[in-house]
N, C-alpha and C. Protein backbone atom coordinates (compact mmCIF):
# COMPACT_ATOMS: atom_id res chain seq x y z
N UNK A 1 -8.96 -9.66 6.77
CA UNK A 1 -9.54 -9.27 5.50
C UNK A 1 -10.96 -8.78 5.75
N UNK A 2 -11.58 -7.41 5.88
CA UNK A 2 -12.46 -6.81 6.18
C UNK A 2 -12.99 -6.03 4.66
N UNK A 3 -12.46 -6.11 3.62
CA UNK A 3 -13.31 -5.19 2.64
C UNK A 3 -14.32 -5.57 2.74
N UNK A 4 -14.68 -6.64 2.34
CA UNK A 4 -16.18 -7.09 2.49
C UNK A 4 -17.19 -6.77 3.35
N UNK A 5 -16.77 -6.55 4.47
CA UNK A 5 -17.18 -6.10 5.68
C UNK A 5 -17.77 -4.31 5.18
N UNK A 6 -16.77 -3.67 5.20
CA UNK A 6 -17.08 -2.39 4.70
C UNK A 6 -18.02 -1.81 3.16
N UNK A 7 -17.88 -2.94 2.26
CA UNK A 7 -18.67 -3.20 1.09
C UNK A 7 -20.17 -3.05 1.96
N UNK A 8 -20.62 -3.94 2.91
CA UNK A 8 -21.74 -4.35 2.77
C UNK A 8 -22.07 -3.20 3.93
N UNK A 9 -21.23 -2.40 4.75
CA UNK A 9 -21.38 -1.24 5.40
C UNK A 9 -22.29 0.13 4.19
N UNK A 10 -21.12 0.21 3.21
CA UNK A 10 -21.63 0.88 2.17
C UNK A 10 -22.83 0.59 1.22
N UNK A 11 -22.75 -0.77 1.24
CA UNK A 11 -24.19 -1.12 0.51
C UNK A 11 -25.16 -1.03 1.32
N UNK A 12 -25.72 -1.48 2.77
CA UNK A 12 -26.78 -1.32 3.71
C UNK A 12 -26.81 0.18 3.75
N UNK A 13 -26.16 0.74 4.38
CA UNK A 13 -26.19 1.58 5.08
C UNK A 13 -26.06 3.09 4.08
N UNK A 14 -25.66 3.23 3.37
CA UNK A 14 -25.19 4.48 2.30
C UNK A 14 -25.93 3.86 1.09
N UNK A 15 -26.34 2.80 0.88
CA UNK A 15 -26.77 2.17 -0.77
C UNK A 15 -26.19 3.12 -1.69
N UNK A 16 -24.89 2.66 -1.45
CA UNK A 16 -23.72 3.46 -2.69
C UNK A 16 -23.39 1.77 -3.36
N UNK A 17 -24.19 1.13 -4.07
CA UNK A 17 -23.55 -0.05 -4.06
C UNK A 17 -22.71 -0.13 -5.26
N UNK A 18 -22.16 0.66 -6.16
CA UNK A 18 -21.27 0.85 -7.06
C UNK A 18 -19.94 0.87 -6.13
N UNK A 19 -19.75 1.53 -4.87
CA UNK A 19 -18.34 1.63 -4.15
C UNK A 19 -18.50 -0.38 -3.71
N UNK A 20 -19.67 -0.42 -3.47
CA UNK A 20 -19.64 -1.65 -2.53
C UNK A 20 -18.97 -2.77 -3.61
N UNK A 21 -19.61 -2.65 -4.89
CA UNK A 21 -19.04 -4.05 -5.86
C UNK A 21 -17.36 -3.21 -6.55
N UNK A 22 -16.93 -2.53 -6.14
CA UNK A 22 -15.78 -1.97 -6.41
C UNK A 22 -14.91 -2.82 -5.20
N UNK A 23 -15.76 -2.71 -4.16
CA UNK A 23 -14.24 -3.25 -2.28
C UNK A 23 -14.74 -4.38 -2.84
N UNK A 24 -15.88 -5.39 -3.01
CA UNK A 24 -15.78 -6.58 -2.98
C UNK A 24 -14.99 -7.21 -4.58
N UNK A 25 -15.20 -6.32 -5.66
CA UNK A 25 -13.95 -7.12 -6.43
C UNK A 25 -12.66 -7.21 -6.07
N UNK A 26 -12.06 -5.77 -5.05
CA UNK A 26 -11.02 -6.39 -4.61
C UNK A 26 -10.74 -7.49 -3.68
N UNK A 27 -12.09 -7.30 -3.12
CA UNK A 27 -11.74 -8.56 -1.71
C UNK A 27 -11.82 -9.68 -2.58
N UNK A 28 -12.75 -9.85 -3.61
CA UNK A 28 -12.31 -11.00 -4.76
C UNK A 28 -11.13 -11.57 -4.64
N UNK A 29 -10.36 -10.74 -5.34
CA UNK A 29 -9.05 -11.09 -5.34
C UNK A 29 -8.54 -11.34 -4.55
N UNK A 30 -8.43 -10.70 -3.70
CA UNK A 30 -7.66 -11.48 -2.34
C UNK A 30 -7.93 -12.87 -1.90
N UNK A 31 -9.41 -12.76 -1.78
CA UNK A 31 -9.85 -13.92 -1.15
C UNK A 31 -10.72 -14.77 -1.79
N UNK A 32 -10.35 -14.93 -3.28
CA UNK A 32 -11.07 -16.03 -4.38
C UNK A 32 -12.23 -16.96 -4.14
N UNK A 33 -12.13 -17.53 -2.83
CA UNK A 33 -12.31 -18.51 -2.22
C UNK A 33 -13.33 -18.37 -1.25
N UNK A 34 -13.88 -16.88 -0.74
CA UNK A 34 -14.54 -16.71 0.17
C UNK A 34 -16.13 -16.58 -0.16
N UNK A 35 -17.17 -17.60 -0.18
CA UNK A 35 -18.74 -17.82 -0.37
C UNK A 35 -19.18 -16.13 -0.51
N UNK A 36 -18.84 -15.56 1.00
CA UNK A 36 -19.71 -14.38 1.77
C UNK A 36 -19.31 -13.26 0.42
N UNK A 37 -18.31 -13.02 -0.55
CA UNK A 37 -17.74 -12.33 -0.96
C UNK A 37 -18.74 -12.57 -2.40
N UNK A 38 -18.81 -13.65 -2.73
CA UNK A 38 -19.70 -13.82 -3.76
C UNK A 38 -21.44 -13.47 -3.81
N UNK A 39 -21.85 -14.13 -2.43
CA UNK A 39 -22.78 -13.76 -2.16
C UNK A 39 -23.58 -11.72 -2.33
N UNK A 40 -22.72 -11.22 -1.60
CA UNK A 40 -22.49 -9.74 -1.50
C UNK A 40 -22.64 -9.39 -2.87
N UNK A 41 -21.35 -9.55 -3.69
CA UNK A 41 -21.60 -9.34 -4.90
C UNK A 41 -22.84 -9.36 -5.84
N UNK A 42 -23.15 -10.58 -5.61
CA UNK A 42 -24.39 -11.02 -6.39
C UNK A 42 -25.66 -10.11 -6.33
N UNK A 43 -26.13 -9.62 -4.48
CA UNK A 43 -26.78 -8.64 -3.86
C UNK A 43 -26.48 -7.26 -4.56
N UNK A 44 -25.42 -6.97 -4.54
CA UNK A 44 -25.12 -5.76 -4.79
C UNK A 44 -25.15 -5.66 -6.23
N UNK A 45 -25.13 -6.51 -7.08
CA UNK A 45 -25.64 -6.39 -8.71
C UNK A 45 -26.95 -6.69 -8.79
N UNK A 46 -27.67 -7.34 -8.25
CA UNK A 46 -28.70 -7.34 -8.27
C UNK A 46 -29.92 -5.74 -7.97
N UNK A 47 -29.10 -5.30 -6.85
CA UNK A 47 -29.50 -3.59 -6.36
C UNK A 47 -29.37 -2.25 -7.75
N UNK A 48 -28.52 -2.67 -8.46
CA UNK A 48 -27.85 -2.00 -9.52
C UNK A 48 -28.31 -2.52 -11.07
N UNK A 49 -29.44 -3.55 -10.71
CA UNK A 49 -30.19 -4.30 -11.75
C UNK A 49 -29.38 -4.65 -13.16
N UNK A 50 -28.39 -5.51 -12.29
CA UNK A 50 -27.28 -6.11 -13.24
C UNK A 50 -27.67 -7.48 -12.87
N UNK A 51 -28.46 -8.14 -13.68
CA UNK A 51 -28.83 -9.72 -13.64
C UNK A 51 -28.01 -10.03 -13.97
N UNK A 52 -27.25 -10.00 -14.77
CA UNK A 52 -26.54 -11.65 -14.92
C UNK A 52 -25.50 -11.44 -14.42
N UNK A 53 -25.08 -10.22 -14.12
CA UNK A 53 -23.44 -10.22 -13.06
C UNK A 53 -23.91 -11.30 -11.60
N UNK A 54 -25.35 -10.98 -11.35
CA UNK A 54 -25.63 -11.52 -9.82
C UNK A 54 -25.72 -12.61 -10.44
N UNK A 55 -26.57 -13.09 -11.30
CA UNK A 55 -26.40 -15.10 -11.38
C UNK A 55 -24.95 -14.97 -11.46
N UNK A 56 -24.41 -15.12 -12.09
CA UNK A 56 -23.03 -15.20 -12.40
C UNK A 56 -22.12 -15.21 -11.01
N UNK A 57 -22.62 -14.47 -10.17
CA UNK A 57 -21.71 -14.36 -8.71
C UNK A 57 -22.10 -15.46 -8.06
N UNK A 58 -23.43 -15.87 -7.91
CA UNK A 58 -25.01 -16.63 -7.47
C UNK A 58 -23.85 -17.77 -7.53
N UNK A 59 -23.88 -18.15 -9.20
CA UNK A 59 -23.43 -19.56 -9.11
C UNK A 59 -22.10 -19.83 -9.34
N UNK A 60 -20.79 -18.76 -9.15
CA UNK A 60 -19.95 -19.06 -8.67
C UNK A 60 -19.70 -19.28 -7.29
N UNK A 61 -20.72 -18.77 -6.44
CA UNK A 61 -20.28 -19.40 -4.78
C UNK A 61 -21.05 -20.48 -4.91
N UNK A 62 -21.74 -20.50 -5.91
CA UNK A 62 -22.27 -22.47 -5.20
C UNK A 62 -21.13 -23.42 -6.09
N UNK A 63 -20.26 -23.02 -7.06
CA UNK A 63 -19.33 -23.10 -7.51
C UNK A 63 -18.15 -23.67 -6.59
N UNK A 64 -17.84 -22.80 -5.81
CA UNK A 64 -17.15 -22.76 -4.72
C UNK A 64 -17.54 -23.55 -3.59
N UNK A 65 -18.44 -23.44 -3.19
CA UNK A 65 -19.39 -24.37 -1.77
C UNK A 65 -20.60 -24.61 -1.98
N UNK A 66 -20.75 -25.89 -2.59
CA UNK A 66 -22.45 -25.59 -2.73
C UNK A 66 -23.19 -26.21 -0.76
N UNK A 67 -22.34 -26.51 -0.30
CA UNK A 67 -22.85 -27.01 0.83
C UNK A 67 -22.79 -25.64 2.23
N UNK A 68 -22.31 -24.86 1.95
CA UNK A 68 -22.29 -24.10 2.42
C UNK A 68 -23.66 -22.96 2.51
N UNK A 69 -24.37 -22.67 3.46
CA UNK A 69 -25.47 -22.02 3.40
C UNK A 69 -25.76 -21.10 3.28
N UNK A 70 -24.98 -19.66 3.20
CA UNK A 70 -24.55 -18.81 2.80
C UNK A 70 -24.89 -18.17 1.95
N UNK A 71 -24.68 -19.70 0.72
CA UNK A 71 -24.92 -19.79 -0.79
C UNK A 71 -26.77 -19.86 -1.07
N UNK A 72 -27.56 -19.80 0.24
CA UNK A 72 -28.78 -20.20 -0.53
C UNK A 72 -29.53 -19.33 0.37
N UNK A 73 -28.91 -18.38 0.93
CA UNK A 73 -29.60 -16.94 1.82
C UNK A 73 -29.61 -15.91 0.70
């Protein structure tokens, strides 16, 4: 499972971050469960000065793992 991977290709690197929160809602789905996927998200609404989509992503991965560190980079 690499969308995410390529999301954050497109967000660094191209700052197209509208494609980027497009691969990571799908990698969403796939992978519900994955911190790094939330995290990204959150970044990438935040770039696109969508506050509360990024809290909202923010504190669904601490949702998900709050012990996980991931969640507080």
């Amino acid at each position: 499972m690499y969308r995410d991977l390529v999301a954050i290709v497109f967000f660094m690197m191209k700052k197209d971050y509208n494609k980027a929160i497009e691969i990571l809602k799908t990698a969403k789905k796939i992978s519900p469960k994955r911190v790094q996927i939330y995290n990204n998200l959150g970044v990438c609404y935040m770039s696109v000065k969508d506050y509360d989509a990024a809290i909202n992503m923010f504190q669904t991965s601490l949702t998900i793992d709050d012990t996980n560190p991931l969640t507080y980079t």
